[in-house]
C-alpha atoms as a PDB file:
ATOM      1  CA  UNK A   1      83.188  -2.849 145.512  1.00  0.00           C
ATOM      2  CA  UNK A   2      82.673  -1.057 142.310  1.00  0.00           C
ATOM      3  CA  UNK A   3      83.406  -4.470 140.035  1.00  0.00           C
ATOM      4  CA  UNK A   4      80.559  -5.913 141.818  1.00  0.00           C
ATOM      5  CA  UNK A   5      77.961  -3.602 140.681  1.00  0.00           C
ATOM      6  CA  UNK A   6      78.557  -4.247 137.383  1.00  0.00           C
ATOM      7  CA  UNK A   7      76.922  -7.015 136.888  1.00  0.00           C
ATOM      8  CA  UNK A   8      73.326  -5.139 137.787  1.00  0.00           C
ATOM      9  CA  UNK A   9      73.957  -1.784 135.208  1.00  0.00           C
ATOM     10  CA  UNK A  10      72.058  -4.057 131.953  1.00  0.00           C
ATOM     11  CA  UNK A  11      69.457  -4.519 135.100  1.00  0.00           C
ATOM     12  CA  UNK A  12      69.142  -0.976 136.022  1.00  0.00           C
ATOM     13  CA  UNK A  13      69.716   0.108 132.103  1.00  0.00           C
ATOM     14  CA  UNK A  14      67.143  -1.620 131.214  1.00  0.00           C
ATOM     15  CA  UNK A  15      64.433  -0.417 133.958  1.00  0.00           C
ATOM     16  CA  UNK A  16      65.522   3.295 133.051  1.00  0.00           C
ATOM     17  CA  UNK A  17      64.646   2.866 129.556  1.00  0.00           C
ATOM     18  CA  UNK A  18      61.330   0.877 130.577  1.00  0.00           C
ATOM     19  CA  UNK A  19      60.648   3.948 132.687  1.00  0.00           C
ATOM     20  CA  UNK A  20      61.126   6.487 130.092  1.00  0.00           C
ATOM     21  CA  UNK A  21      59.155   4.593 127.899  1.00  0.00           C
ATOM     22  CA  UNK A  22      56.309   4.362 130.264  1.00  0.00           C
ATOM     23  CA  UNK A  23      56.402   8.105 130.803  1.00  0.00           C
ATOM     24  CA  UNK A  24      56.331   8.912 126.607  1.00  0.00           C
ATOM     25  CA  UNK A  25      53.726   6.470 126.097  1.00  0.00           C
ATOM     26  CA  UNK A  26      51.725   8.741 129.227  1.00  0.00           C
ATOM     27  CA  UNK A  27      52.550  12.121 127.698  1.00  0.00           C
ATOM     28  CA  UNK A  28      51.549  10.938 124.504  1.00  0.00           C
ATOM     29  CA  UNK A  29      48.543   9.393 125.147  1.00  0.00           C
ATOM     30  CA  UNK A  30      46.461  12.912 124.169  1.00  0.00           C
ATOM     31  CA  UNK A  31      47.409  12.106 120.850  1.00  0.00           C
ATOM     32  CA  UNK A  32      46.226   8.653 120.482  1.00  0.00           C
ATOM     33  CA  UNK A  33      42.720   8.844 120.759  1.00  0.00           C
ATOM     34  CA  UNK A  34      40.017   8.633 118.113  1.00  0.00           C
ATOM     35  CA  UNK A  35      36.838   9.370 120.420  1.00  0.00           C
ATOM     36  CA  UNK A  36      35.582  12.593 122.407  1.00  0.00           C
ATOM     37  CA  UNK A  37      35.410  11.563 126.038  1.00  0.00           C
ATOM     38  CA  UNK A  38      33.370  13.602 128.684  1.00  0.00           C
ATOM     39  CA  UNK A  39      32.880  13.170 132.279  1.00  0.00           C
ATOM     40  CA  UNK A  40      30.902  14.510 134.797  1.00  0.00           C
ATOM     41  CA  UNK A  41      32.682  13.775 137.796  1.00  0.00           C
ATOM     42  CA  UNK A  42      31.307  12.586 141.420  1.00  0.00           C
ATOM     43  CA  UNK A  43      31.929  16.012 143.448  1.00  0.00           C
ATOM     44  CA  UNK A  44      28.707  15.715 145.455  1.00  0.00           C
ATOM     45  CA  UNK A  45      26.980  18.714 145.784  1.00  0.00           C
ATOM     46  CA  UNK A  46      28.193  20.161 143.046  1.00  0.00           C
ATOM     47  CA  UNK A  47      29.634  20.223 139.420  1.00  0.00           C
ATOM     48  CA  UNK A  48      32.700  19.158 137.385  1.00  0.00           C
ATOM     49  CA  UNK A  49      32.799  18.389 133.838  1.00  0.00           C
ATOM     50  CA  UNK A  50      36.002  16.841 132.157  1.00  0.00           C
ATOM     51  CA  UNK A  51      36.484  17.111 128.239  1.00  0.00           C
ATOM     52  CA  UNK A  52      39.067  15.812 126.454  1.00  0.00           C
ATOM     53  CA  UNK A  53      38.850  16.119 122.486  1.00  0.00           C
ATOM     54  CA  UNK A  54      40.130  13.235 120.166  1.00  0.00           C
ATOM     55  CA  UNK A  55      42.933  15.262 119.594  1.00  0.00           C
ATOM     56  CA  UNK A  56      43.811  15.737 123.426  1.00  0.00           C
ATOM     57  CA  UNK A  57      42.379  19.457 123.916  1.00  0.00           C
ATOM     58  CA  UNK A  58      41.118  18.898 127.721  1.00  0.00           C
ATOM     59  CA  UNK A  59      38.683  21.385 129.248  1.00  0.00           C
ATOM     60  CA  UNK A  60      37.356  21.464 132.998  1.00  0.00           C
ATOM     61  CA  UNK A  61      33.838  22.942 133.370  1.00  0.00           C
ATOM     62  CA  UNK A  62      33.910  24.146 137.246  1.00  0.00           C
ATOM     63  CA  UNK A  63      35.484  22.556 139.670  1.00  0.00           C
ATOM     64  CA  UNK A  64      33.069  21.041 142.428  1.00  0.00           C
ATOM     65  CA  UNK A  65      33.293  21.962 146.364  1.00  0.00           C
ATOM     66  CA  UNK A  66      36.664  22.522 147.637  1.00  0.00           C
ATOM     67  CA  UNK A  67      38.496  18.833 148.301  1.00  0.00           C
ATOM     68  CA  UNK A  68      36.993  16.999 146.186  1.00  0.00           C
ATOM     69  CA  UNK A  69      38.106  17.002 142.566  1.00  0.00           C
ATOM     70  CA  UNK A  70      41.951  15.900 141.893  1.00  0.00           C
ATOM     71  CA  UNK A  71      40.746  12.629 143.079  1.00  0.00           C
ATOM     72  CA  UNK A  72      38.051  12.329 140.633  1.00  0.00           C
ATOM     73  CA  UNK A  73      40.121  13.996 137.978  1.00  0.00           C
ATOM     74  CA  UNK A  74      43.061  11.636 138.306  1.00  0.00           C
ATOM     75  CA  UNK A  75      41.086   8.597 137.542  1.00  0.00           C
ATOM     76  CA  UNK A  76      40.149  10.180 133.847  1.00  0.00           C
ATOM     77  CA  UNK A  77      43.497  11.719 133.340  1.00  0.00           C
ATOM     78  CA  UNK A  78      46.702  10.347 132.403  1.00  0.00           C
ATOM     79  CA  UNK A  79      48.355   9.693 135.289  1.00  0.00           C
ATOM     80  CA  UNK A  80      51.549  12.401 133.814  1.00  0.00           C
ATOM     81  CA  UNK A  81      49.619  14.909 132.503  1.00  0.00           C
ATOM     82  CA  UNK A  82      49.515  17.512 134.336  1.00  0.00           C
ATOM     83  CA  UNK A  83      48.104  20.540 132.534  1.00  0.00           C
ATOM     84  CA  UNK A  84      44.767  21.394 131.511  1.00  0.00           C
ATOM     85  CA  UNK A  85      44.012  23.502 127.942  1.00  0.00           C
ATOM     86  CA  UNK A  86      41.383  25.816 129.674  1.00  0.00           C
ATOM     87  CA  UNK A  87      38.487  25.926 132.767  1.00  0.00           C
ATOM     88  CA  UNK A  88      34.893  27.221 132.700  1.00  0.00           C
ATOM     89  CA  UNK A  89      33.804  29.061 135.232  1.00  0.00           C
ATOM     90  CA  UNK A  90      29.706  28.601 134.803  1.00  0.00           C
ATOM     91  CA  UNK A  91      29.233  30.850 138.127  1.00  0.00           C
ATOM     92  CA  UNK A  92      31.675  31.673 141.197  1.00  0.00           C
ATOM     93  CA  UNK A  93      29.448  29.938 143.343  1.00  0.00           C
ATOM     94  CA  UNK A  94      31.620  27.578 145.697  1.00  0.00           C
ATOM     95  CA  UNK A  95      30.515  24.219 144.635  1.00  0.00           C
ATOM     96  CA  UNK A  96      31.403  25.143 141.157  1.00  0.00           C
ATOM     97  CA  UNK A  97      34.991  26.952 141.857  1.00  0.00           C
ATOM     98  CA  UNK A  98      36.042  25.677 145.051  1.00  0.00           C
ATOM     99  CA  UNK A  99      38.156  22.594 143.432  1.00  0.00           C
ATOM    100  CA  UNK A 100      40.217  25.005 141.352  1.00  0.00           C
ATOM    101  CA  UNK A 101      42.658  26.363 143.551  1.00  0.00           C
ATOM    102  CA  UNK A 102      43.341  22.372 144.336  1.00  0.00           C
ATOM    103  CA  UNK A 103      43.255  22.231 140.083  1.00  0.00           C
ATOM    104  CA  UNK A 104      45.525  25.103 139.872  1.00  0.00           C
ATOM    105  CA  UNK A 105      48.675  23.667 142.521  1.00  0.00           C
ATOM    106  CA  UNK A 106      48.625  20.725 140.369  1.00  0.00           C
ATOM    107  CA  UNK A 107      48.076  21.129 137.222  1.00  0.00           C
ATOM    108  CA  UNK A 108      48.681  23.701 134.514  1.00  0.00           C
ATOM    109  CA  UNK A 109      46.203  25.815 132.877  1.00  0.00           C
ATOM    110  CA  UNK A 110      46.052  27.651 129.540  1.00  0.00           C
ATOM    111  CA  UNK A 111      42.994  29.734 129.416  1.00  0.00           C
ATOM    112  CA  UNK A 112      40.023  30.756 131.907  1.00  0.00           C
ATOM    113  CA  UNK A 113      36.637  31.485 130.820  1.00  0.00           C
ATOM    114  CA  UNK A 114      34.220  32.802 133.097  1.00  0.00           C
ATOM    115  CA  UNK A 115      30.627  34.591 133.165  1.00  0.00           C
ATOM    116  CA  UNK A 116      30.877  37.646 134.410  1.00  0.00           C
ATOM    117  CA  UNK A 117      28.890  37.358 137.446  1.00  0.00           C
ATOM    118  CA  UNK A 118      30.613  37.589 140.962  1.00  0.00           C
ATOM    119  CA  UNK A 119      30.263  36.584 144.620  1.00  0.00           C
ATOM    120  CA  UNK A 120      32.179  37.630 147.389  1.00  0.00           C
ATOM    121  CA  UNK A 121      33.124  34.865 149.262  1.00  0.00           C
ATOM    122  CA  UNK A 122      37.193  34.501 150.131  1.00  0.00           C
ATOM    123  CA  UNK A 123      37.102  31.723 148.245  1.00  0.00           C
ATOM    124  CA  UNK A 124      36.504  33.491 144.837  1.00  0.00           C
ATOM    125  CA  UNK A 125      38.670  36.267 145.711  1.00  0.00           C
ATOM    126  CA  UNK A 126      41.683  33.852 146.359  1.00  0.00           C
ATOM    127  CA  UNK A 127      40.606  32.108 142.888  1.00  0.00           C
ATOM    128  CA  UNK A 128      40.707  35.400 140.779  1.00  0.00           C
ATOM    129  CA  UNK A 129      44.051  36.163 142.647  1.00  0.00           C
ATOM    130  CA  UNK A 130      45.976  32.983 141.855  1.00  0.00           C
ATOM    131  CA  UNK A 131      44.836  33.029 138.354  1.00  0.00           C
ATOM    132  CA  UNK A 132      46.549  36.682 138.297  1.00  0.00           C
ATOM    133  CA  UNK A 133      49.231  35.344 139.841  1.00  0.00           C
ATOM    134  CA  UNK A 134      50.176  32.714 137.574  1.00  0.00           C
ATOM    135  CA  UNK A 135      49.334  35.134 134.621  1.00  0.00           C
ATOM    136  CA  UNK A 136      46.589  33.232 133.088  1.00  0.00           C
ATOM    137  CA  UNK A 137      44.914  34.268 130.704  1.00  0.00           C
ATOM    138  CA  UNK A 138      40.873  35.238 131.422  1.00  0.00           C
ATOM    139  CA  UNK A 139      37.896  36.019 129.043  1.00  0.00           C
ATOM    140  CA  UNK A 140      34.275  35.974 129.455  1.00  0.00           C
ATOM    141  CA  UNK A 141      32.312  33.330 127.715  1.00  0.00           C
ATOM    142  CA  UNK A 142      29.923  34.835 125.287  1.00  0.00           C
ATOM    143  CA  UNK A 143      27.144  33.876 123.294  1.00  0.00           C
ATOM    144  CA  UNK A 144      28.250  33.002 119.843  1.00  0.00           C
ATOM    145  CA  UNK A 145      32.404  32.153 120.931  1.00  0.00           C
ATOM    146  CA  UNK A 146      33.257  28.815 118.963  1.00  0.00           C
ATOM    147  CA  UNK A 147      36.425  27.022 121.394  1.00  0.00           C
ATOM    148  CA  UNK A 148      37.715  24.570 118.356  1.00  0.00           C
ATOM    149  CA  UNK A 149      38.739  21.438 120.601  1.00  0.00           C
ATOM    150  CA  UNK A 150      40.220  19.430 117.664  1.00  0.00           C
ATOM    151  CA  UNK A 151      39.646  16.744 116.055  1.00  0.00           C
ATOM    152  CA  UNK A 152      35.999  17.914 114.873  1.00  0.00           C
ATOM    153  CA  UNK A 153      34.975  18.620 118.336  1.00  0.00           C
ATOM    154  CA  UNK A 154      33.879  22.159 119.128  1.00  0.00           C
ATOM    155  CA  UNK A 155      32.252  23.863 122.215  1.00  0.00           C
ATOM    156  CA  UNK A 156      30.090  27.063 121.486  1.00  0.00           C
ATOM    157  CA  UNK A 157      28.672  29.391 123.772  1.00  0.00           C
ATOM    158  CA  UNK A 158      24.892  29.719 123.952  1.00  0.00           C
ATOM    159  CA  UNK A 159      24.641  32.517 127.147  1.00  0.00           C
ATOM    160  CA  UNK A 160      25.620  34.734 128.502  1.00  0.00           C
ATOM    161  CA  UNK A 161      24.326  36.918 125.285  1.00  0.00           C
ATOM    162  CA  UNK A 162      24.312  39.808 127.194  1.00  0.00           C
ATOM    163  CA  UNK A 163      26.287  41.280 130.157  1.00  0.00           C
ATOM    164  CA  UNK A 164      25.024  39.536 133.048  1.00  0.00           C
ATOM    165  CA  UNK A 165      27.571  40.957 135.894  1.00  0.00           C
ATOM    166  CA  UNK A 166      24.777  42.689 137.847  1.00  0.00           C
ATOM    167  CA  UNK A 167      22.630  39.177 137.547  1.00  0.00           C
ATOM    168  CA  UNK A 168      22.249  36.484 140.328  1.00  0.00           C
ATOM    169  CA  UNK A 169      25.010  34.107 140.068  1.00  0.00           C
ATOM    170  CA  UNK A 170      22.391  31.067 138.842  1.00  0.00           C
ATOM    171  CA  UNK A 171      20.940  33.362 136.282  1.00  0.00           C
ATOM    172  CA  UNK A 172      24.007  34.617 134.554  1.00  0.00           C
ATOM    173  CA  UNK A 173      24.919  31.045 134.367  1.00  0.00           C
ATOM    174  CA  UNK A 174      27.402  30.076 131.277  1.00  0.00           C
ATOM    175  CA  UNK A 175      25.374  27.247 129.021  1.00  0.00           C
ATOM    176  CA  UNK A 176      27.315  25.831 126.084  1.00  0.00           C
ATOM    177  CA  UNK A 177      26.631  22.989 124.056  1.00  0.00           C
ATOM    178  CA  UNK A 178      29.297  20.560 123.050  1.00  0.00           C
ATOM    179  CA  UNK A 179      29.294  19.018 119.896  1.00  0.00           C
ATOM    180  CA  UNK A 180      31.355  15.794 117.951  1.00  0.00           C
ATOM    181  CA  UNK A 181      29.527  14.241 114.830  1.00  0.00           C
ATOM    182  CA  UNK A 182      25.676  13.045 115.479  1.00  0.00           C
ATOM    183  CA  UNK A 183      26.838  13.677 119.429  1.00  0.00           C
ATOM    184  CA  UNK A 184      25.713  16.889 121.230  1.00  0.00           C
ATOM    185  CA  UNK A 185      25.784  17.639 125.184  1.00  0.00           C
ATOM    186  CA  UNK A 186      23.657  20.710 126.455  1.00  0.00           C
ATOM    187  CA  UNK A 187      26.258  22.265 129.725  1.00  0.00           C
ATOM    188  CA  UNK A 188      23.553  24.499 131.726  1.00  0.00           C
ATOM    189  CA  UNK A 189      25.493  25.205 134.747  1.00  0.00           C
ATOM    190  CA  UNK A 190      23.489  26.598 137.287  1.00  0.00           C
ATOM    191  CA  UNK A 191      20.935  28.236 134.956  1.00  0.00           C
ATOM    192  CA  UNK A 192      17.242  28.649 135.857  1.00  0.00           C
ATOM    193  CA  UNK A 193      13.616  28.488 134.399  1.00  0.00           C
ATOM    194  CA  UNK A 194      14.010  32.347 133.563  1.00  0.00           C
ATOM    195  CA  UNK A 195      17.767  32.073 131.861  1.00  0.00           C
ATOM    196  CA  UNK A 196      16.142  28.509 129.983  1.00  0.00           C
ATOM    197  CA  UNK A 197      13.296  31.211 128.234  1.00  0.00           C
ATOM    198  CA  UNK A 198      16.032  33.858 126.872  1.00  0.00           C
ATOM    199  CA  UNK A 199      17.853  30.249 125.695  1.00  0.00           C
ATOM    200  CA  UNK A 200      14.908  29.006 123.856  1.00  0.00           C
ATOM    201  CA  UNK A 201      14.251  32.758 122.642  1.00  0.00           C
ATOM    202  CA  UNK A 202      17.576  33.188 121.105  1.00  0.00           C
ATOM    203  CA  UNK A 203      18.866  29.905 119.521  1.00  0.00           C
ATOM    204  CA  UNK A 204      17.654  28.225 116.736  1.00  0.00           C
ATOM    205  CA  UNK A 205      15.837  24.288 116.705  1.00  0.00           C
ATOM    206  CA  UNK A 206      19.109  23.278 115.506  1.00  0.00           C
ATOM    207  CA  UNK A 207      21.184  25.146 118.034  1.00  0.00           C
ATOM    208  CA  UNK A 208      18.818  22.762 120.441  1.00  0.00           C
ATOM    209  CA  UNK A 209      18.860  19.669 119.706  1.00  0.00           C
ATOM    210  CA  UNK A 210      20.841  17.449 121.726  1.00  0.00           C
ATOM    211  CA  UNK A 211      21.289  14.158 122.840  1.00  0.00           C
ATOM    212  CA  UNK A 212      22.577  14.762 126.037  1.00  0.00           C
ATOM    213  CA  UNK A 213      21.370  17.338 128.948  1.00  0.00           C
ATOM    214  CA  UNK A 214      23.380  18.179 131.795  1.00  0.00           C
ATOM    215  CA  UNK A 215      21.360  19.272 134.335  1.00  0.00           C
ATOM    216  CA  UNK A 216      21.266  22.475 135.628  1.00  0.00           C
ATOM    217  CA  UNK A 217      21.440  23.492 139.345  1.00  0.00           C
ATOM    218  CA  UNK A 218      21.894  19.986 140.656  1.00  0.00           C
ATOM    219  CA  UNK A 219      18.158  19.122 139.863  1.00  0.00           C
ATOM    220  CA  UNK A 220      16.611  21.792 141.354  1.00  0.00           C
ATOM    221  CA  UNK A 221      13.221  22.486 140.799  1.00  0.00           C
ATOM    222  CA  UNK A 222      14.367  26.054 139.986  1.00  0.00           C
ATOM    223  CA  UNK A 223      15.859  24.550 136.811  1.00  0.00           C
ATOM    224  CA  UNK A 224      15.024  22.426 133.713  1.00  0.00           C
ATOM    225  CA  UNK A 225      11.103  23.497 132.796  1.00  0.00           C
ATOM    226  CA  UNK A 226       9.133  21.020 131.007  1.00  0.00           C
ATOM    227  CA  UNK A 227       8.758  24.154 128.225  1.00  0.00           C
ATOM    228  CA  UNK A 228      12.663  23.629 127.748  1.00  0.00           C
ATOM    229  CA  UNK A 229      12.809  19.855 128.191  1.00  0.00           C
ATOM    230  CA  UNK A 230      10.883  19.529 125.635  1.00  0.00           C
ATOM    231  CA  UNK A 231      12.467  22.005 123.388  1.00  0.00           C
ATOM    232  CA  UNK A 232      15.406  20.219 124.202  1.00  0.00           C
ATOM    233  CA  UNK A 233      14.392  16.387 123.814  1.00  0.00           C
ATOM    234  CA  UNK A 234      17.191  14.808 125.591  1.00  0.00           C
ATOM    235  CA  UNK A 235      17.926  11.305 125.398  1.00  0.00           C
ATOM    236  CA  UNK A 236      19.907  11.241 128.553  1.00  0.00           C
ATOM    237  CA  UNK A 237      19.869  13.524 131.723  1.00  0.00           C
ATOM    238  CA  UNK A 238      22.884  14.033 133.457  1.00  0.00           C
ATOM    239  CA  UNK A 239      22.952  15.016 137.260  1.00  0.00           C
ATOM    240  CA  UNK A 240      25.583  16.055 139.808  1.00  0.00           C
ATOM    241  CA  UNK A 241      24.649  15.533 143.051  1.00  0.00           C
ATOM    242  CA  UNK A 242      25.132  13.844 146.278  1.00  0.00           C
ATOM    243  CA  UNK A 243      21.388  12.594 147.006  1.00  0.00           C
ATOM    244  CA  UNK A 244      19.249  15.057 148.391  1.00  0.00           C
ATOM    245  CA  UNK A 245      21.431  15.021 151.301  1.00  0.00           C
ATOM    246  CA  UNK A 246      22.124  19.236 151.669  1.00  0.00           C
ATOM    247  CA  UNK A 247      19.064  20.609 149.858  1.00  0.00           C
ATOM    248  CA  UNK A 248      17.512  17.989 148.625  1.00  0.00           C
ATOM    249  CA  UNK A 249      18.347  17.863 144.937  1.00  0.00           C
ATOM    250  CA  UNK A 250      17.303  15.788 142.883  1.00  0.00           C
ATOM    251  CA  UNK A 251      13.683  17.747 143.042  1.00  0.00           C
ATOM    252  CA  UNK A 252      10.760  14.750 142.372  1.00  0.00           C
ATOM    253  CA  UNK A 253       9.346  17.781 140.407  1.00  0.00           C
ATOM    254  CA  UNK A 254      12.258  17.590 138.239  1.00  0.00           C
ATOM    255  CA  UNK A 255      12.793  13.884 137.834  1.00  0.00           C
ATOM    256  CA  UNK A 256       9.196  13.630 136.724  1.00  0.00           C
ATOM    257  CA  UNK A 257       9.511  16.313 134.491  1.00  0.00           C
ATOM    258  CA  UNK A 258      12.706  14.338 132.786  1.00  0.00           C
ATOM    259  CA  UNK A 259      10.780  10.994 133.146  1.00  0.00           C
ATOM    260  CA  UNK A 260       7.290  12.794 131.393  1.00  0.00           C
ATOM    261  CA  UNK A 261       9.743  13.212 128.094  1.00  0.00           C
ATOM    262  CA  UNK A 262      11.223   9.620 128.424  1.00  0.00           C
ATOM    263  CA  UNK A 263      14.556  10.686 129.046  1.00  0.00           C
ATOM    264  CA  UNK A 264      17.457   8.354 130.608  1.00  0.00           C
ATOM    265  CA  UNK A 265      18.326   9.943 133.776  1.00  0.00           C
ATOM    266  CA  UNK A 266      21.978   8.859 135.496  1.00  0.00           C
ATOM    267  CA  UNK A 267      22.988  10.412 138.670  1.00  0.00           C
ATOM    268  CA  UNK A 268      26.653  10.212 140.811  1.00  0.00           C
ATOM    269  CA  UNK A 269      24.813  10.059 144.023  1.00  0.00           C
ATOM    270  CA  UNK A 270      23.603   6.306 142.440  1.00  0.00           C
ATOM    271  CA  UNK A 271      26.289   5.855 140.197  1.00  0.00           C
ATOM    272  CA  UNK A 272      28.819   7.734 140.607  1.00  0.00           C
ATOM    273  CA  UNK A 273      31.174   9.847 137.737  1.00  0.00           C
ATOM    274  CA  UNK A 274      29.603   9.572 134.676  1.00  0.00           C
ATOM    275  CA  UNK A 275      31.847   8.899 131.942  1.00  0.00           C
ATOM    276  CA  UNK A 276      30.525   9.171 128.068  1.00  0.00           C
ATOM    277  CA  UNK A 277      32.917   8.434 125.403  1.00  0.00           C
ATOM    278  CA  UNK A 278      31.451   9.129 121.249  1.00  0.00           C
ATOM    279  CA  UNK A 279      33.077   7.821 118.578  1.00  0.00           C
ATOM    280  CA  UNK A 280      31.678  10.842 116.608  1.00  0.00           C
ATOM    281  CA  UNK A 281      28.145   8.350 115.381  1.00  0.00           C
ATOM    282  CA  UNK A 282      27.465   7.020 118.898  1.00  0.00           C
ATOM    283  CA  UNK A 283      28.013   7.252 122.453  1.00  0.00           C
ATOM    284  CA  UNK A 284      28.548   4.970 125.325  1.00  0.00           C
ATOM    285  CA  UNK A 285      28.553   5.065 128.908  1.00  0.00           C
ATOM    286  CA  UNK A 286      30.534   3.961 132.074  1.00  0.00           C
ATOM    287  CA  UNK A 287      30.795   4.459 135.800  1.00  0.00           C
ATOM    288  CA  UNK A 288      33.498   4.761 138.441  1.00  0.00           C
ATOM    289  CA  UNK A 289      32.678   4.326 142.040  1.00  0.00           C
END
C-alpha cells in the first residue's frame, strides 16, 4: 500500500514548495512596491479609505456601514495579509465605524487614531471595547501629528487643533492631508462649512494645495463651500456614496459647486471603488465594480 504512494511524494513535494512559495511571494508583496496606492472603497453610504505606502505601511480611514467593507478591502489587499498598520477614526458615526469590528475579527491592527468626539450608539461602545480588549493602542489625531508611512509618504493632521469632544460628531471631524512627491489628497471626513473656515484659518497656502479632495460628508450640501473649494483647487473630487438613495447625497448644490472650479468629480455610486495609484510625479486612476 505504502510502495504505491511513492511514486506521487516528487508530485506532492513539489506542490508544497509551489505553495509556500505562493504564500512568501503574498507576504512579501508590501515590500515590492514603488508607488503610493489609495482607495476609496464602494461602502455606499458611507466612507472607507485604504492606504498603503510604497514601503507597505497600510492605513484604513473609517470603516463604512457595518457589512460592507472586508469585501471591498480584500480586492486591494493581498490576499495573506492580514494585518493593518493603523485605522482613523474621522467620527464614531456608524457609517464611518461600523465595518471595524468586521476589520478587527480579521485582520490585525497596530494603532487607532480617533477624534475625540463620541456617540452613543452600541455600536461605538462595542468598537471602543474590542479595541480594549485586544490591547490596541489609541491616540487622538491632532493638528500638527506627522504619521511617517515610508517610503516618502507621510500623512499629517490638519484638525482637530483643538479639543473637540463636546463638538457635533461632523464638526470635530479628523481632516488630514496625505502627501507622496507632487501628489497630495485632502481626507475631510465628515467635516462641515464651519470646521472648512477654522481649516482655511489655520493652515498655510501650502498646507492647501492639493490635487486631490475627498469629499466630505458624502456630498452634502453641509460640506465643501465654494470659499474652501477654491482655496483648495482640486483637480479631482472624490465621493463616497451610494446615489442619493438614503439622503440624497450627492447635493446638486455641491456638484455644481465642484463643477464651477472645473474639478474631475468620480463617484462609487457610478463607478464604484476608486483606486489612485502615484508614482510620486503622477497619478492614475482605476475602478472595481
Amino acid at each position: 500500500m505504502f510502495q504505491g504512494s511513492k511514486k506521487y511524494l516528487p508530485l506532492l513535494l513539489f506542490l508544497f514548495i509551489l505553495l509556500s512559495l505562493i504564500l512568501i511571494l503574498h507576504l512579501n508583496l508590501k515590500d515590492k512596491k514603488d508607488y503610493l496606492t489609495f482607495a476609496m472603497l464602494n461602502v455606499g453610504q458611507g466612507d472607507a479609505l485604504f492606504i498603503e505606502s510604497p514601503t507597505g505601511t497600510q492605513i484604513l480611514i473609517d470603516g463604512g456601514p457595518p457589512r460592507k467593507i472586508l469585501s471591498r478591502l480584500s480586492r486591494v489587499m493581498p490576499l495573506f495579509d492580514k494585518s493593518i498598520d493603523a485605522i482613523i477614526i474621522t467620527n464614531p458615526d456608524l457609517d464611518h465605524i461600523g465595518g471595524f469590528l468586521d476589520v478587527l475579527k480579521v485582520y490585525k491592527v497596530g494603532k487607532v487614531y480617533e477624534a475625540g468626539t463620541w456617540n452613543e450608539s452600541k455600536t461605538y461602545e462595542n468598537l471602543k471595547n474590542k479595541i480594549k480588549e485586544k490591547n490596541i493602542p489609541t491616540s487622538l489625531a491632532k493638528k500638527g501629528m506627522r504619521i511617517n508611512l515610508g517610503g516618502g509618504a507621510v500623512l499629517d493632521i490638519l484638525f482637530p487643533d483643538r479639543d473637540v469632544s463636546t463638538w457635533t460628531t461632523n464638526d470635530g471631524s479628523v481632516v488630514a492631508k496625505l502627501s507622496y512627491g507632487e501628489t497630495s489628497v485632502m481626507l475631510t471626513g465628515d467635516a462641515t462649512s464651519e470646521t472648512e473656515k477654522l481649516i482655511l484659518g489655520n493652515n498655510t497656502i501650502l498646507d492647501l494645495d492639493i490635487d486631490i479632495l475627498k469629499i466630505a460628508h458624502h456630498g452634502s450640501r453641509t460640506s465643501t463651500s465654494d470659499i474652501f473649494v477654491e482655496a483648495v483647487s482640486p483637480e479631482y473630487a472624490l465621493i463616497s456614496s451610494d446615489g442619493g438613495k438614503k439622503y440624497g447625497h450627492p447635493h446638486k448644490e455641491t456638484l455644481d459647486i465642484l463643477n464651477s472650479f472645473g474639478s474631475k468629480i468620480f463617484r462609487t455610486d457610478l463607478l464604484g471603488t476608486i483606486i489612485m495609484k502615484s508614482d510620486g510625479l503622477k497619478e492614475t486612476f482605476s475602478f472595481l465594480k
